[in-house]
Protein backbone atom coordinates (compact mmCIF):
# COMPACT_ATOMS: atom_id res chain seq x y z
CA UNK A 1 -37.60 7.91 -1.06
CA UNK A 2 -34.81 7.88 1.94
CA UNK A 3 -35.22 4.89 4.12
CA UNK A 4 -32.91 3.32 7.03
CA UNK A 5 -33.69 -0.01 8.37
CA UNK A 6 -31.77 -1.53 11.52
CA UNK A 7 -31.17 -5.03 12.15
CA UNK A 8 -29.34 -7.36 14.27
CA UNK A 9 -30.94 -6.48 17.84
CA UNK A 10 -31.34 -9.30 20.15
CA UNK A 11 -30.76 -10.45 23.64
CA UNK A 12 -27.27 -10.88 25.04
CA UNK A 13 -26.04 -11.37 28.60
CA UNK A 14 -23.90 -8.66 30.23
CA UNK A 15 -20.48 -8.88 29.08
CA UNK A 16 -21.00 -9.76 25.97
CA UNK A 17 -20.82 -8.45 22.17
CA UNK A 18 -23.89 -7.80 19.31
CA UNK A 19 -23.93 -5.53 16.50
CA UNK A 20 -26.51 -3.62 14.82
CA UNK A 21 -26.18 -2.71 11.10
CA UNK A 22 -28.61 -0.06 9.12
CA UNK A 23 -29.42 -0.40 5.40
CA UNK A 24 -29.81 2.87 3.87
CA UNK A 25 -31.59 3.53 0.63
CA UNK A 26 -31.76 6.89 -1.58
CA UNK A 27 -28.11 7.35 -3.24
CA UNK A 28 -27.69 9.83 -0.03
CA UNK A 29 -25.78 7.84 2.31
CA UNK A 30 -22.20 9.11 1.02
CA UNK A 31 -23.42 12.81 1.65
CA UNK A 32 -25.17 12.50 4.99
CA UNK A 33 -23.79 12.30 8.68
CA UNK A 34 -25.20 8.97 9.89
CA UNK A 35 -26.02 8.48 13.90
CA UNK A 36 -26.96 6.06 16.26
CA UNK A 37 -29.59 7.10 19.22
CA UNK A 38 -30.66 4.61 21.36
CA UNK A 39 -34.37 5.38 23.75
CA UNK A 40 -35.62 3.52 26.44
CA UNK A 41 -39.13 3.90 27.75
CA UNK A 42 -39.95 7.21 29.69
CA UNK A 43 -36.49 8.51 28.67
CA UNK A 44 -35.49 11.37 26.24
CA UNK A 45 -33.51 9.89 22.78
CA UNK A 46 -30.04 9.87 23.22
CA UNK A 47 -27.04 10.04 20.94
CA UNK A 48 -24.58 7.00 21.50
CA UNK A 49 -22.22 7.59 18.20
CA UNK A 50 -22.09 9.86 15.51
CA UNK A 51 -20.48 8.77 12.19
CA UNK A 52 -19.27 12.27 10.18
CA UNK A 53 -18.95 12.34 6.74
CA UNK A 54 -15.35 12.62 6.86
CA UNK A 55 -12.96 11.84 10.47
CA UNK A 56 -13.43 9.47 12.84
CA UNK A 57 -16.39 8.71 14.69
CA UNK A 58 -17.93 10.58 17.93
CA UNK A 59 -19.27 8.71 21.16
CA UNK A 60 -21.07 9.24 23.75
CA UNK A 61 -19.38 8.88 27.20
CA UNK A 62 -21.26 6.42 28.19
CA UNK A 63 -20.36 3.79 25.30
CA UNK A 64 -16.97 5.37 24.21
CA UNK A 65 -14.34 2.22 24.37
CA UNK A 66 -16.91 -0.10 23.99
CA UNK A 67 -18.55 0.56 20.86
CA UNK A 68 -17.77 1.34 17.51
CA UNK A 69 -19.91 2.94 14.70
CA UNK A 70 -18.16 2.69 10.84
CA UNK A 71 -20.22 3.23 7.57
CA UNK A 72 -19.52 1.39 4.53
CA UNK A 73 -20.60 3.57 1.58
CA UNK A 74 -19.99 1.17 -1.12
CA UNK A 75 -22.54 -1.23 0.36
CA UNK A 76 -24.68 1.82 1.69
CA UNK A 77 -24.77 0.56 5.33
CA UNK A 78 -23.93 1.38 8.86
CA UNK A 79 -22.90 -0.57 11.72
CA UNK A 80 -22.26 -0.44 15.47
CA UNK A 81 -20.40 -3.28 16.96
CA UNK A 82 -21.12 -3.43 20.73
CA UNK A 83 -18.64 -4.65 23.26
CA UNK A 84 -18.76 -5.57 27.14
CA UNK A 85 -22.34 -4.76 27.32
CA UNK A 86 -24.32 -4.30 30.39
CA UNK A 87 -28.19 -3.92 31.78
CA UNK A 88 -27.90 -0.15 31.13
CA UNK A 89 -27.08 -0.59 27.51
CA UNK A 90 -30.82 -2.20 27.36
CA UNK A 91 -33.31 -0.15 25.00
CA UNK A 92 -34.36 0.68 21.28
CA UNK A 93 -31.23 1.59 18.96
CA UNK A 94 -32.45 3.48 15.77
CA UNK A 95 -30.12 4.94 13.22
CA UNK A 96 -30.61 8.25 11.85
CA UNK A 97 -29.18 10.53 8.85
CA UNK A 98 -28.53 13.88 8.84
CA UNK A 99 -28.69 15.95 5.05
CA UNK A 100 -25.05 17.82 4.84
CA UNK A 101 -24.43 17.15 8.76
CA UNK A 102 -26.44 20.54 9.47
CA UNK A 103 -27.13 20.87 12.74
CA UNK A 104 -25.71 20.15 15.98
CA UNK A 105 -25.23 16.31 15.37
CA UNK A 106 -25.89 15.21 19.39
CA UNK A 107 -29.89 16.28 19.40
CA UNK A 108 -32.29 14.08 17.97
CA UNK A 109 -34.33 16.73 16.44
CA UNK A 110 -31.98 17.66 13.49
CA UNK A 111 -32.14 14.31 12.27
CA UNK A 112 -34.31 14.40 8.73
CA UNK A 113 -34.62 10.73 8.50
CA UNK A 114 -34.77 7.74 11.18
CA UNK A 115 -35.02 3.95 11.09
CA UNK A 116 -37.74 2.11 13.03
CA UNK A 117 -35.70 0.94 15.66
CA UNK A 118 -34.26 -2.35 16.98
CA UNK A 119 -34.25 -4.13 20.20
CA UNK A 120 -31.16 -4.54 21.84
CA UNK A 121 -31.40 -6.28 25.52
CA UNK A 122 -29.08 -7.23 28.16
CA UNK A 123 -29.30 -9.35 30.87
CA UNK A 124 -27.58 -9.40 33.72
């Protein structure tokens, strides 16, 4: 069975750094794009970095130069180092895989497996 599990979430004041790593399990981490979404409350899912199977990663607009997504196959995990963060980077961060990469890889509902999310909050 595919699973993805986040960790690292916390609470950090604005300005400042956290990252998030994902866990993957399933021998399918190699072969899948991997994502990160972040939601807050009352708010649609939103993509904040895609991580292709091959090239370099994809951001958002609203995170690009401060973030960076990598995957590390050989240890089957995913990470997104966080830099400069502020209030409006507050909300749930889930990672998500996506079989082959089929799909358009910025919408939420291609995604065939998620994590169950982890806190990330910032103060200001």
């Amino acid at each position: 069975q595919v699973q993805l599990m986040e960790s690292g979430g916390g609470s950090v004041q604005a300005g400042g750094s956290l990252s998030l790593s994902c866990e993957f399990s399933g021998d399918i981490y190699s072969r899948y794009c991997m994502a990160w979404f972040r939601q807050v409350p009352g708010k649609e899912r939103e993509a904040a970095a895609i991580i292709p199977v091959t090239g370099e990663a994809k951001y958002d607009d609203s995170v690009k130069g401060r973030f960076t997504a990598s995957r590390d196959n050989a240890k089957n995990t995913l990470y997104l180092h966080m830099n400069s963060l502020t209030p409006e980077d507050t909300a749930m961060y889930y990672c998500a895989a996506l079989r082959d990469c089929a799909g358009d890889w910025w919408r939420p509902n291609v995604y065939d497996y998620w994590g169950q999310g982890t806190q990330v909050t910032v103060s200001s």
